[in-house]
Protein backbone atom coordinates (compact mmCIF):
# COMPACT_ATOMS: atom_id res chain seq x y z
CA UNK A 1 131.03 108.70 85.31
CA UNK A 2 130.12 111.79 87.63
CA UNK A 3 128.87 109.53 91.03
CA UNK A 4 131.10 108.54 93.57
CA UNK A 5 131.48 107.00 96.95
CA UNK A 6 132.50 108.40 100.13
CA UNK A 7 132.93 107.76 103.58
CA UNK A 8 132.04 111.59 105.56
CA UNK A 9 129.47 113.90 107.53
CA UNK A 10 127.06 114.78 105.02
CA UNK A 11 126.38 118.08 106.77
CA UNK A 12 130.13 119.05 105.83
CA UNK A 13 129.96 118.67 102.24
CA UNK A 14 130.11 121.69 99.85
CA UNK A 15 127.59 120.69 96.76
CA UNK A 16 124.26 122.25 95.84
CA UNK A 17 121.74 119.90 97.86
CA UNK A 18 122.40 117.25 99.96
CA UNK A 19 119.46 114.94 100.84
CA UNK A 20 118.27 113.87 103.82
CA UNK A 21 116.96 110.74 104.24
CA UNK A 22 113.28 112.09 106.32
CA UNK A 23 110.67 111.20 107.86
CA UNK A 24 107.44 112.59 106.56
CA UNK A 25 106.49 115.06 108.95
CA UNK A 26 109.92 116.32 107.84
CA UNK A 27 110.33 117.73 111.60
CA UNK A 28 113.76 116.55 112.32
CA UNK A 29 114.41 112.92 113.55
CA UNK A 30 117.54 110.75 114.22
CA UNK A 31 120.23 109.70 112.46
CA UNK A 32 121.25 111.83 109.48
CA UNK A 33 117.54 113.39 109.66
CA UNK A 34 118.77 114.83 112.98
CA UNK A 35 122.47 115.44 111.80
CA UNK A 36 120.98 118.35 109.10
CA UNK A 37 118.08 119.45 111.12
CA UNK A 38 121.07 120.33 113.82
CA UNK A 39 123.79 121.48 111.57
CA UNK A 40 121.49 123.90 109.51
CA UNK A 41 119.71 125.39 112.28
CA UNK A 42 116.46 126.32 113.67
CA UNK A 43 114.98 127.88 110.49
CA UNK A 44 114.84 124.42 108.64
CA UNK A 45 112.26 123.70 110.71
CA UNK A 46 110.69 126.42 110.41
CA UNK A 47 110.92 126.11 106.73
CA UNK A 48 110.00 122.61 106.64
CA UNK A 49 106.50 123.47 109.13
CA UNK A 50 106.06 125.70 106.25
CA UNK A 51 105.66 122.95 103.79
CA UNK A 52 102.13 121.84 103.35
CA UNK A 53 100.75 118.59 104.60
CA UNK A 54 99.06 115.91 102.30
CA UNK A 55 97.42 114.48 105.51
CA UNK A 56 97.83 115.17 109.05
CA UNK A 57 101.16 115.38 110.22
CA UNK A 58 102.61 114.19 106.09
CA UNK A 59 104.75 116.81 104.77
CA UNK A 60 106.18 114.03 102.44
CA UNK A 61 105.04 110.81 101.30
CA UNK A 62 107.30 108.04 101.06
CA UNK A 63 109.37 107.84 97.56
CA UNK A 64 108.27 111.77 97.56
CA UNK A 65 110.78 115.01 97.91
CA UNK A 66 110.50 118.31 99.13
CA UNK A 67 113.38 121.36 98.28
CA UNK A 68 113.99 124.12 101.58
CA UNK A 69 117.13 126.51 101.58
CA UNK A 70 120.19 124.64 103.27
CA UNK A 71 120.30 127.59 105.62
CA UNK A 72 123.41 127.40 108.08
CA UNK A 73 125.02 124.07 105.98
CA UNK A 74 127.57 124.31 103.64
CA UNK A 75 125.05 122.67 100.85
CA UNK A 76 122.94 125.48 99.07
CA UNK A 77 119.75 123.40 99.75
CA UNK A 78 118.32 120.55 101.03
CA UNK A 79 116.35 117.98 99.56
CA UNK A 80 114.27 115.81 101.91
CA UNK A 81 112.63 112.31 100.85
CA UNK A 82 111.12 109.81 102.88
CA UNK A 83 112.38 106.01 102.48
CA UNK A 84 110.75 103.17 102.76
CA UNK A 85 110.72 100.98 105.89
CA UNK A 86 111.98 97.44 105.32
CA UNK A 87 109.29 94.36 105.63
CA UNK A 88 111.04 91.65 103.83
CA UNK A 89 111.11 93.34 100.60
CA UNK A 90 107.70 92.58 100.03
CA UNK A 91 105.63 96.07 100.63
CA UNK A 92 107.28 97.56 97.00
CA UNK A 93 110.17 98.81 98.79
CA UNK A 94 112.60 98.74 96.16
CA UNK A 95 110.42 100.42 93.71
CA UNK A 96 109.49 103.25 96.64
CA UNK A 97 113.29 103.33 97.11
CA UNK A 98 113.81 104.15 93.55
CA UNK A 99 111.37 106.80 93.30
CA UNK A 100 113.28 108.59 96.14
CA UNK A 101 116.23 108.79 94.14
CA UNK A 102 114.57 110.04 91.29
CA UNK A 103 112.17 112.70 92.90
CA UNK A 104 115.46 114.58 94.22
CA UNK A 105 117.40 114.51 91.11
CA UNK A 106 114.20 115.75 89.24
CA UNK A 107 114.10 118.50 91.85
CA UNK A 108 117.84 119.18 91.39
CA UNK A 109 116.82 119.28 87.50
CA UNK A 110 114.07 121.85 88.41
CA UNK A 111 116.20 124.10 90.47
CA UNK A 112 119.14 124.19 88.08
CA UNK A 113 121.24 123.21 90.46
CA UNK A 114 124.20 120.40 89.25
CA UNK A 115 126.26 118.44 92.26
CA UNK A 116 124.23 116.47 94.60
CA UNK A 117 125.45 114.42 97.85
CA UNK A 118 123.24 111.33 98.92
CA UNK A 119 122.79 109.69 102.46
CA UNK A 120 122.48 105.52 102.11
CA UNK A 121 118.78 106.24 102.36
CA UNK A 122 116.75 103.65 104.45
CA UNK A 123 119.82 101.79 105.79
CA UNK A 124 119.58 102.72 109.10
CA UNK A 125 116.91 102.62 111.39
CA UNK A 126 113.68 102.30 108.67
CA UNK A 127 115.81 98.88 108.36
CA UNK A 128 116.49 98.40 104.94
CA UNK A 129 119.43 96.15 104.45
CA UNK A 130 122.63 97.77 102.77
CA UNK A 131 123.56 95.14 99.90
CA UNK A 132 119.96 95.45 98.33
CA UNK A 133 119.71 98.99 98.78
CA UNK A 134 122.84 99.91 96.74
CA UNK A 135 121.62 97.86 94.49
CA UNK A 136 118.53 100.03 94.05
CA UNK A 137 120.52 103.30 94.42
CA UNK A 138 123.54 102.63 91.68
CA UNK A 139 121.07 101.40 89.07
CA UNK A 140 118.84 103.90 89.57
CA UNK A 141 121.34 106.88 89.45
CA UNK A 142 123.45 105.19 86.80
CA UNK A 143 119.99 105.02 84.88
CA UNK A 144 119.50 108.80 85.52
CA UNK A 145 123.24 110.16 84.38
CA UNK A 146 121.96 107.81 80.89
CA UNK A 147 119.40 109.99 80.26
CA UNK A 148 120.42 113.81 81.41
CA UNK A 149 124.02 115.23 82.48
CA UNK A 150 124.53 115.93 86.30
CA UNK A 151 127.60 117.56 87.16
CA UNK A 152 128.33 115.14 89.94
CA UNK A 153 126.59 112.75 92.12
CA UNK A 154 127.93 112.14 95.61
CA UNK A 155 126.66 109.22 97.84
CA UNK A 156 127.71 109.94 101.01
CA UNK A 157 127.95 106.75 103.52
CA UNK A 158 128.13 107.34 107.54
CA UNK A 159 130.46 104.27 108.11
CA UNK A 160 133.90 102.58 105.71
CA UNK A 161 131.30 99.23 106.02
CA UNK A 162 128.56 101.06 104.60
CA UNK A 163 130.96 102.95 101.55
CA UNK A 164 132.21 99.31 100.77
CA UNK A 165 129.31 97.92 100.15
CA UNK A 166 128.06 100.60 97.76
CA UNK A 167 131.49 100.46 96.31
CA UNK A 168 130.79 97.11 95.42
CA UNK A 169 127.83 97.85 94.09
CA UNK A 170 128.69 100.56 91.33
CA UNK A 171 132.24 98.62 90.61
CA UNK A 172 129.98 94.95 89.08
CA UNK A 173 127.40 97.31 87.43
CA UNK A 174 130.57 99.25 85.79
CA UNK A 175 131.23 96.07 85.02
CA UNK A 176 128.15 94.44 83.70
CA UNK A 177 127.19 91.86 86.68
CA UNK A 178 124.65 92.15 89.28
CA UNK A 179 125.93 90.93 92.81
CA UNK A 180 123.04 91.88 94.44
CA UNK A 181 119.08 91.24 93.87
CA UNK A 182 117.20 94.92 94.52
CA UNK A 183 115.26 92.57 97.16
């Protein structure tokens, strides 16, 4: 199966698109949101401001995705998408994490493009906790590569903890179980 798991600085890796896990002004942020804004230079913000807003100050709704140039990165371009914040579980999160997944591959689709690197969207500080967000990611990209080809899909974890846990993840749904609930 094209999708694997690694442990590195998604602003280093050589692939089509990488995504970055936004917020939805899409004007730069922390974490890996920061990481990209800084490592492909001023003019993705200037591209991003270019994007139009759905409401004041939303570039990008959450579960949404939005395509700029990758500019000074290695990655041809990137694809932002807002994750959802964590309450419990309870506010459709998994389903809104889902969507964010599938909104960049069917912009990857669009643009032609094939190989595709993935941050551990909402896992850091919109809360969302790691085992239950692999969940959602693996099933959901395994359930994309079902239905059209990809030439690979990268996720792309910012810690060895983080990687494991994903690992785990993809290795019981290779194998049939379910070790985590998607809540």
């Amino acid at each position: 199966m094209p999708l694997k798991i690694i442990t590195a600085d998604i602003t280093t890796l050589r692939v089509d698109a990488i995504v970055n896990a936004a917020n939805p002004g899409l004007l730069g942020g922390g974490g890996v949101d920061g990481a990209i804004h800084r490592a492909a230079g001023p003019a993705l913000l200037q591209a991003c401001r270019q994007l139009p807003e759905s409401t004041p100050g939303v570039r990008c709704r959450t579960g949404e995705a939005r395509i700029t140039p990758g500019f000074d990165l290695p990655a041809h371009y990137v694809i932002h998408t807002v994750g959802p914040v964590w309450h419990g579980g309870t506010q459709g999160e998994p389903l809104l994490l889902e969507r964010c997944y599938r909104n960049a591959l069917r912009l990857l689709r669009e643009h032609g493009l094939r190989t595709i690197a993935f941050p551990a969207i909402s896992c850091g500080v919109y809360g969302y906790p790691t085992a239950p967000a692999a969940a959602v990611a693996i099933a959901t990209l395994r359930d994309e590569l079902s239905h059209a080809q990809q030439a690979g899909i990268t996720l792309c974890c910012f810690s060895d903890n983080v990687s494991a846990v994903f690992q785990h993840a993809l290795d019981a749904a290779a194998a049939g179980d379910t070790p985590f609930s998607a809540t």
